[in-house]
N, C-alpha and C. Protein backbone atom coordinates (compact mmCIF):
# COMPACT_ATOMS: atom_id res chain seq x y z
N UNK A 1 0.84 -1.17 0.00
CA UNK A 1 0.00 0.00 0.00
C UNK A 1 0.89 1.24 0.00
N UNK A 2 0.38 1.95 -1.24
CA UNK A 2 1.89 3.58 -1.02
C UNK A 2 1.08 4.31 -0.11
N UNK A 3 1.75 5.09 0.54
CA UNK A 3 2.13 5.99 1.33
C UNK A 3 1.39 7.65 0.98
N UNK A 4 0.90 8.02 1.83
CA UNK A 4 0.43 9.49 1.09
C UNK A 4 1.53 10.32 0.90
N UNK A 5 2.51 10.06 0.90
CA UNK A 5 3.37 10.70 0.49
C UNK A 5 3.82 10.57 -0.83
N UNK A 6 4.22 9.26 -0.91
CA UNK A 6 4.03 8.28 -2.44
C UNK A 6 3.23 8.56 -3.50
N UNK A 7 1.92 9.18 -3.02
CA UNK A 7 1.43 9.44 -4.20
C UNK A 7 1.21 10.96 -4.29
N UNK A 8 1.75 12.02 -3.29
CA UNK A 8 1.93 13.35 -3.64
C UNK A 8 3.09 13.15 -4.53
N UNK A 9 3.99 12.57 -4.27
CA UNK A 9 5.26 12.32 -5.06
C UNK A 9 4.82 12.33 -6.91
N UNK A 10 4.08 10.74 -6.40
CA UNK A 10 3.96 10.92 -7.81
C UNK A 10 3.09 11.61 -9.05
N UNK A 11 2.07 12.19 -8.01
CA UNK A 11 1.19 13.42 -8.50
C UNK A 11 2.15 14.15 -9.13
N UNK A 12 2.90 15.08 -8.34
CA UNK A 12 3.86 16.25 -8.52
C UNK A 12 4.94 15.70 -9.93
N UNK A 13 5.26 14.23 -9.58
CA UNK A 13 5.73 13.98 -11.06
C UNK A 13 5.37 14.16 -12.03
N UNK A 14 3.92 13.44 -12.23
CA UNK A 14 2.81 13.35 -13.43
C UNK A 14 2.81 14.77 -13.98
N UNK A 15 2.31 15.89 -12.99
CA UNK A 15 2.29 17.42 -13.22
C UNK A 15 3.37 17.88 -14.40
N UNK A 16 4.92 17.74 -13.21
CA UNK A 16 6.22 18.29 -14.24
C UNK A 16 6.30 17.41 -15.49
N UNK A 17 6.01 16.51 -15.51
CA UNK A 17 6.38 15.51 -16.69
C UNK A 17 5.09 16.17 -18.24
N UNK A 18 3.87 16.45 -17.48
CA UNK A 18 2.91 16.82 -18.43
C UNK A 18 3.60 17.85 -18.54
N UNK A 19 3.91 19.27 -17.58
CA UNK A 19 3.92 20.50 -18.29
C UNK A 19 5.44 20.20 -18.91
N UNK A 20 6.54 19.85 -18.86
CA UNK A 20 7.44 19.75 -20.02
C UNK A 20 7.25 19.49 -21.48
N UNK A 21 6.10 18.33 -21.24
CA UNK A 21 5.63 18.21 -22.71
C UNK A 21 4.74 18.99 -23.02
N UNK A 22 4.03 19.52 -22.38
CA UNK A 22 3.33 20.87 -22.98
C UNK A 22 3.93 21.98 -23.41
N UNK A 23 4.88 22.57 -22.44
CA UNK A 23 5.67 23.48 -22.46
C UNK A 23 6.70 23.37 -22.94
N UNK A 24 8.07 22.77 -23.10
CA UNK A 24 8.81 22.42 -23.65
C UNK A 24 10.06 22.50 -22.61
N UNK A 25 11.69 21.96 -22.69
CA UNK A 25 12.18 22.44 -21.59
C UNK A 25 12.30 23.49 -21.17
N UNK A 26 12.13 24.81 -21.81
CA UNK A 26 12.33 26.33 -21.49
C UNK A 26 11.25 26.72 -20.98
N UNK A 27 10.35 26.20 -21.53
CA UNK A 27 8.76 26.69 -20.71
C UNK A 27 8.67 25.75 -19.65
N UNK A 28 9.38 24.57 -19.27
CA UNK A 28 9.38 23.84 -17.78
C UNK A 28 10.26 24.74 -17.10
N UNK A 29 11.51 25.15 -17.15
CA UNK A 29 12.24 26.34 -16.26
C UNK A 29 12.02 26.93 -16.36
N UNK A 30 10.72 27.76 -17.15
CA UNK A 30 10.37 28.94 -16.62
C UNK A 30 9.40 28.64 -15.74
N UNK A 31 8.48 28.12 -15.54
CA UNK A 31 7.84 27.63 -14.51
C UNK A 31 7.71 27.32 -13.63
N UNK A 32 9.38 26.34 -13.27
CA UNK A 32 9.51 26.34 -12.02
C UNK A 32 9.99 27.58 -11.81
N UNK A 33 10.26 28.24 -12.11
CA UNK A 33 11.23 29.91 -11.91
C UNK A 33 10.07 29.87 -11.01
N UNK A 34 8.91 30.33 -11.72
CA UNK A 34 7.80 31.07 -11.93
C UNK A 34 7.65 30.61 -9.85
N UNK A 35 7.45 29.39 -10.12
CA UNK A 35 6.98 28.75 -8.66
C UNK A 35 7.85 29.04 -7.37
N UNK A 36 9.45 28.59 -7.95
CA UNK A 36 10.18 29.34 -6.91
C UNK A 36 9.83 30.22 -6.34
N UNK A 37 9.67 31.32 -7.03
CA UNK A 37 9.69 32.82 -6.57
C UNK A 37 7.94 32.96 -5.90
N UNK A 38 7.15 32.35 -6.21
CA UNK A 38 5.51 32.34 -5.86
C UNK A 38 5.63 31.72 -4.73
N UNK A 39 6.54 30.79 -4.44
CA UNK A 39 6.79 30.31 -3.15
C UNK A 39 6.97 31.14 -2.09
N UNK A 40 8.68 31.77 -2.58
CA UNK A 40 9.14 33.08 -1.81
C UNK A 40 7.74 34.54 -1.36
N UNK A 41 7.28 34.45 -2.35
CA UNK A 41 6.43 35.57 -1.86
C UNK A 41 5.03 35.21 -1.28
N UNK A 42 4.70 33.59 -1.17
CA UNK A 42 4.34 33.37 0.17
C UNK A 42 4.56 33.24 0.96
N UNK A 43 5.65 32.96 1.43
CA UNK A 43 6.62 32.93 2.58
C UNK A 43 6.62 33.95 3.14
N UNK A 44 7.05 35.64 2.32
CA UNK A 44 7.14 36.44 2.82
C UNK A 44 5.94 36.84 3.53
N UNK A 45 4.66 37.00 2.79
CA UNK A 45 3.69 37.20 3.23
C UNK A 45 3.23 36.52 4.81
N UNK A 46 3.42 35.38 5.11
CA UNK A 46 3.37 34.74 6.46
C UNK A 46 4.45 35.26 7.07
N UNK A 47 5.74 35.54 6.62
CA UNK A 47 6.50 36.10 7.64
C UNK A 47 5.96 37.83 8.34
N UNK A 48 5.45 37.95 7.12
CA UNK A 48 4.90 39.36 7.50
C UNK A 48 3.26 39.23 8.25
N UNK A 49 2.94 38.45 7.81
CA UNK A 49 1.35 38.10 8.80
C UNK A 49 1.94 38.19 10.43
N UNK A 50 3.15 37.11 10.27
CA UNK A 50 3.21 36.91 11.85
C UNK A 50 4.22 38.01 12.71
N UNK A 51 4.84 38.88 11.70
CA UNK A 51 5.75 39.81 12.41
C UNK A 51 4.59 41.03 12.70
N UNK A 52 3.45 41.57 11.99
CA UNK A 52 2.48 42.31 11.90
C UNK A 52 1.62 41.83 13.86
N UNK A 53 1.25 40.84 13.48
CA UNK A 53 0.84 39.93 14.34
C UNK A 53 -0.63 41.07 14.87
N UNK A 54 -1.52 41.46 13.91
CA UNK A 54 -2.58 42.36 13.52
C UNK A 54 -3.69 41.96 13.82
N UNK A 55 -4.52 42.26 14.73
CA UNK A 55 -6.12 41.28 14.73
C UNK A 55 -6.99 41.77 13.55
N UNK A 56 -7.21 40.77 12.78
CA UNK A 56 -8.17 41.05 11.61
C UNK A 56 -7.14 41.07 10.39
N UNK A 57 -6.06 41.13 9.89
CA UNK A 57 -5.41 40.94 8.86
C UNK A 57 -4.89 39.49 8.16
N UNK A 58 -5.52 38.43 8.68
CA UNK A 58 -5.06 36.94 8.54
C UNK A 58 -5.66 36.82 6.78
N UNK A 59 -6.48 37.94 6.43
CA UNK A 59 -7.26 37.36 5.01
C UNK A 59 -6.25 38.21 3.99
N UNK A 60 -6.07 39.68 4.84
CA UNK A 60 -5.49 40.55 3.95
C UNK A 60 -4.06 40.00 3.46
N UNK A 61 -3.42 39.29 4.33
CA UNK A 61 -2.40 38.17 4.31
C UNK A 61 -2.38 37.31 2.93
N UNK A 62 -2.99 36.57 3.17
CA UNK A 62 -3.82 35.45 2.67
C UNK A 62 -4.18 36.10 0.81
N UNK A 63 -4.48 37.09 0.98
CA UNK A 63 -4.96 37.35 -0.48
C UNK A 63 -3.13 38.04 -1.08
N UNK A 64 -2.83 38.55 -0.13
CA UNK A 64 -1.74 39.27 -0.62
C UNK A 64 -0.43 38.03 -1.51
N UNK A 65 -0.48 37.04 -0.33
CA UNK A 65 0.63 36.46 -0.65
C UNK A 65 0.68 35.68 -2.08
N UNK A 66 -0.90 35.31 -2.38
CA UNK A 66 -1.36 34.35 -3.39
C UNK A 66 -1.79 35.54 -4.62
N UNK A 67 -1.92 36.85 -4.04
CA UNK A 67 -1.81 37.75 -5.14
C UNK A 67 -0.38 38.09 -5.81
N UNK A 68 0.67 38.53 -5.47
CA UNK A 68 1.97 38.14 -5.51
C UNK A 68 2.84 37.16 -6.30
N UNK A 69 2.25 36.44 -5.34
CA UNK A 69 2.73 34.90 -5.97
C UNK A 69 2.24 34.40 -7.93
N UNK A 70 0.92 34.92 -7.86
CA UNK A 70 0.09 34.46 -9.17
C UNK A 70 0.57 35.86 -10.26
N UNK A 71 1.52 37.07 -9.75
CA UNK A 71 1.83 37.74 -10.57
C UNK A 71 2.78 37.44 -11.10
N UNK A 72 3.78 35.99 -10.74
CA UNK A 72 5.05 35.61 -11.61
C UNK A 72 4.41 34.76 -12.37
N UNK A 73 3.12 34.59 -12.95
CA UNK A 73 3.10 33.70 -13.88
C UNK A 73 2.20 32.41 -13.55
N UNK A 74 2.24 31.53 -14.64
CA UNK A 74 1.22 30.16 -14.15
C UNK A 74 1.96 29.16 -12.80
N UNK A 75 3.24 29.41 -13.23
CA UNK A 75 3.93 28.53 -12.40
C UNK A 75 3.90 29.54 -10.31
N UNK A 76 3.90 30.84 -10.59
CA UNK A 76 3.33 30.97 -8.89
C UNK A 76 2.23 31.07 -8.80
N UNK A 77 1.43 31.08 -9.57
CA UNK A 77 0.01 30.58 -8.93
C UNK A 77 -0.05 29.51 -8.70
N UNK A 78 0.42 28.11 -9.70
CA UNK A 78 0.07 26.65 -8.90
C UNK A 78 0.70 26.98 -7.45
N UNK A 79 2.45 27.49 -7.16
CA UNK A 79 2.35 27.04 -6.39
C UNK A 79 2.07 27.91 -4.83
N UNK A 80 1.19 29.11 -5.40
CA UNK A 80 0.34 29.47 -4.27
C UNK A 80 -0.91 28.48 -4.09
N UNK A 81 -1.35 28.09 -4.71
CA UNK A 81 -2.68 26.94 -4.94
C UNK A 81 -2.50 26.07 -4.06
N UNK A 82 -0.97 25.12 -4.31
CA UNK A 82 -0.62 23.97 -3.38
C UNK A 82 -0.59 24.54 -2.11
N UNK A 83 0.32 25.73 -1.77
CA UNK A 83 0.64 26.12 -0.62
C UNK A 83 -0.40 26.26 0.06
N UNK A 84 -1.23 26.96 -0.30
CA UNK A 84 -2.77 27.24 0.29
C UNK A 84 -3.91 26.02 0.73
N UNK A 85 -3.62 25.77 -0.33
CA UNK A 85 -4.78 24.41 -0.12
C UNK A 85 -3.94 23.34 1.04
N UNK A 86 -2.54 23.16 0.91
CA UNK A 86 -2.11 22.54 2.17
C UNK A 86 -1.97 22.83 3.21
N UNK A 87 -1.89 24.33 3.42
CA UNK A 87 -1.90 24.80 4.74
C UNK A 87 -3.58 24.91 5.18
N UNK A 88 -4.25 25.04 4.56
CA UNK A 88 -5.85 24.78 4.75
C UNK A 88 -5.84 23.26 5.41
N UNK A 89 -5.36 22.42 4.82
CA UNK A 89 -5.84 20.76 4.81
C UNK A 89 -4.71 21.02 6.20
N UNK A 90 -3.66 21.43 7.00
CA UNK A 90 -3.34 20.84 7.82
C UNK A 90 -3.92 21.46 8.91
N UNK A 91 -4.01 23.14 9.06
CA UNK A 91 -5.69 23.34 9.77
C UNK A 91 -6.54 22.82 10.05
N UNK A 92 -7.14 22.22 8.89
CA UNK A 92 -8.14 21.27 9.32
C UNK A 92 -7.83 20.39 10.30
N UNK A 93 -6.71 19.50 9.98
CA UNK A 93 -6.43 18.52 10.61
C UNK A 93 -6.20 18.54 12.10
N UNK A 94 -5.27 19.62 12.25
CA UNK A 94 -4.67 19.92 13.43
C UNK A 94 -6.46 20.39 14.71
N UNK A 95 -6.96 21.00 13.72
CA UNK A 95 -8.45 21.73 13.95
C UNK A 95 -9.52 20.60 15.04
N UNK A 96 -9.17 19.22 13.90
CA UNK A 96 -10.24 17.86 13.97
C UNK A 96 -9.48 17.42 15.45
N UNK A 97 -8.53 17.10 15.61
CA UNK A 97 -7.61 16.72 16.96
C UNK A 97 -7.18 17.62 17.69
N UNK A 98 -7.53 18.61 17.66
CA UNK A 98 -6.99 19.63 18.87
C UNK A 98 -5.71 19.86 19.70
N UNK A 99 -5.23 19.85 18.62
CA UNK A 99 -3.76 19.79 19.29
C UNK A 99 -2.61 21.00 18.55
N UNK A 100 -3.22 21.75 18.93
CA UNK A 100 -2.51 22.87 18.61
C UNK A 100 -3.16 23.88 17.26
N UNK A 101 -4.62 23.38 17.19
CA UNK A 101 -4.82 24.51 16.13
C UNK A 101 -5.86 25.39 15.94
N UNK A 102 -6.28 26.18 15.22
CA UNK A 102 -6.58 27.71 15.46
C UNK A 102 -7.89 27.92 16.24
N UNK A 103 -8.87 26.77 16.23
CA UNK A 103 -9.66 26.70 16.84
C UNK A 103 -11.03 27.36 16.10
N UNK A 104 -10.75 27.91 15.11
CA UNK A 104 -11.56 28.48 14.08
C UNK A 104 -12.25 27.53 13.39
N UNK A 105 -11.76 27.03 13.09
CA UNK A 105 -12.93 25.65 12.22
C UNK A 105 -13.52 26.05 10.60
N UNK A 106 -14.40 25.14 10.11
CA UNK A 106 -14.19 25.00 8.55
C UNK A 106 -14.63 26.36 7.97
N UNK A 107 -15.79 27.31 8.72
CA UNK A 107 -16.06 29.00 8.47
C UNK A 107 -15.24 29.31 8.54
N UNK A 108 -13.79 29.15 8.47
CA UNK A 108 -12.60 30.45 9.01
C UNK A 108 -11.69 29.66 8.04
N UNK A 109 -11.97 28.39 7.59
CA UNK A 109 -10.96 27.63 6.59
C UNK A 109 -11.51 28.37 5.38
N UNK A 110 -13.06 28.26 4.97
CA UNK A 110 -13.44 28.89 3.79
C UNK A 110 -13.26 30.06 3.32
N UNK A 111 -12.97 30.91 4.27
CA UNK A 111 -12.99 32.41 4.18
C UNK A 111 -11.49 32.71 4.07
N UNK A 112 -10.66 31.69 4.25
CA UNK A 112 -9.01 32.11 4.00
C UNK A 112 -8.97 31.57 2.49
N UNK A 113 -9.62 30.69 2.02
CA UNK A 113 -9.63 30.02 0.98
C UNK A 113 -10.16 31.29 -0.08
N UNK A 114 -11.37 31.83 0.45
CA UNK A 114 -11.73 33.07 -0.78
C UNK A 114 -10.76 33.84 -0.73
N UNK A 115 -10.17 34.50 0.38
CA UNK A 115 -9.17 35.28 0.20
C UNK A 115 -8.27 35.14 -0.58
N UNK A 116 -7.65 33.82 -0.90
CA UNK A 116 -6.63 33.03 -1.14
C UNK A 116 -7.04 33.23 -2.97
N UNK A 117 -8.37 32.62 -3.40
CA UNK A 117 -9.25 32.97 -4.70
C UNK A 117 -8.76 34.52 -5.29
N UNK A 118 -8.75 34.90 -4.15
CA UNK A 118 -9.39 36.78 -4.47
C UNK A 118 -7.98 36.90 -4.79
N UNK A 119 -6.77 37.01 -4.38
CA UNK A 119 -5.41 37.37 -4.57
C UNK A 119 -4.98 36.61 -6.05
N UNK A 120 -5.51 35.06 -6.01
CA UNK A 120 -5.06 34.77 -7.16
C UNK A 120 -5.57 34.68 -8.55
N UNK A 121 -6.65 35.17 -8.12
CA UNK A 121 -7.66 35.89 -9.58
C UNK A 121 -6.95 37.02 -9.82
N UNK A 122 -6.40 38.12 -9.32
CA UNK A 122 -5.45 39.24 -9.98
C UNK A 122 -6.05 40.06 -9.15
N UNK A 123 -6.87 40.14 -8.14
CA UNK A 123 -8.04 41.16 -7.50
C UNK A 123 -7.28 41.92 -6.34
N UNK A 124 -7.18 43.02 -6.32
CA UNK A 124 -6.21 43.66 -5.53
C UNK A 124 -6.96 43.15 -4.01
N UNK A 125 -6.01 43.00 -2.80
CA UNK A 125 -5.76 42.29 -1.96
C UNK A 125 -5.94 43.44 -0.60
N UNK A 126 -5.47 44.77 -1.09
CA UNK A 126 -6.45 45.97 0.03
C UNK A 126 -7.73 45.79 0.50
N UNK A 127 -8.33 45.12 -0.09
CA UNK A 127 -10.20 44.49 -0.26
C UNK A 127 -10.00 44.14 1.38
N UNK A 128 -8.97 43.63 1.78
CA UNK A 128 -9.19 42.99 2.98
C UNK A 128 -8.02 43.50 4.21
N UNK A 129 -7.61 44.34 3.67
CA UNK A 129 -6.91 45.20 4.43
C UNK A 129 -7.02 45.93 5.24
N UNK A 130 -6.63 45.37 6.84
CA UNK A 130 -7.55 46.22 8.10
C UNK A 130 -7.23 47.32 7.92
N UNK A 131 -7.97 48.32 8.77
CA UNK A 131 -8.10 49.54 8.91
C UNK A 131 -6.62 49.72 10.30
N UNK A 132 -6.01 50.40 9.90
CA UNK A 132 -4.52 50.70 11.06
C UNK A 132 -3.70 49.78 11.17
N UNK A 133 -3.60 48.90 9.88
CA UNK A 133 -2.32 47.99 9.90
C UNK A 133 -1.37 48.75 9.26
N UNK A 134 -0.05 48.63 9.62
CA UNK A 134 0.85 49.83 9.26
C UNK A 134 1.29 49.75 7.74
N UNK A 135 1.16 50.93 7.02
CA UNK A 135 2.46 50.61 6.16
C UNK A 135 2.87 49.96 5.18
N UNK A 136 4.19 49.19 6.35
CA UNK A 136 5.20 48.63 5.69
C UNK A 136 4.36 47.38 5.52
N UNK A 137 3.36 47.09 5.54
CA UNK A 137 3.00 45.92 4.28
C UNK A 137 1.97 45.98 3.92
């Protein structure tokens, strides 16, 4: 029996293997470019959620980083998509067993998820931008 890991594995294979042949090898490195960097600027965005550490900015977050991310191209939007949708699915999880998580539950999963929509449709990400969060982000 594989492993859920085993078959994210080989999901993520199937993926690169299709878009090379779609894309060709230059359009596969640009893609992952694309994702690298969609990565990085979700990253940043959580680093900045949690250095902010803002009541009410968890969406403005949330749309920002996956807005960002989906402006390098197809390749950072998938991988704001993955990022999102997995940090959703381990919420949940953590959510279902109580052991360390937000305590918010599946209304507060859905509503990071539109946010998450809203940034990576191209939709400017101020939409959810508290009122007296500073600034610098």
């Amino acid at each position: 029996m594989e492993t859920t890991a085993g078959v994210r594995t080989m999901k993520l294979f199937t993926v690169l293997v299709f878009c090379s042949l779609v894309l060709g090898a230059s359009g596969l490195l640009s893609f992952l470019g694309e994702a690298a960097r969609g990565t990085w600027d979700m990253l940043r965005a959580y680093n900045d959620m949690r250095e902010a550490n803002y009541i009410g900015a968890d969406k403005y977050f949330h749309a920002r980083g996956n807005y960002d991310a989906a402006k390098r191209g197809p390749g950072g939007a998938w991988a704001a998509k993955v990022i999102s949708d997995a940090r959703e699915n381990v919420q949940r999880f953590t959510d279902r067993f109580s052991f360390g998580g937000s305590g918010r539950g599946a209304e507060d999963s859905r509503a990071d998820q539109a946010a998450n929509e809203w940034g990576r449709s191209g939709r400017d990400p101020n939409h959810f931008r508290p009122h007296g969060l500073p600034d610098k982000y």
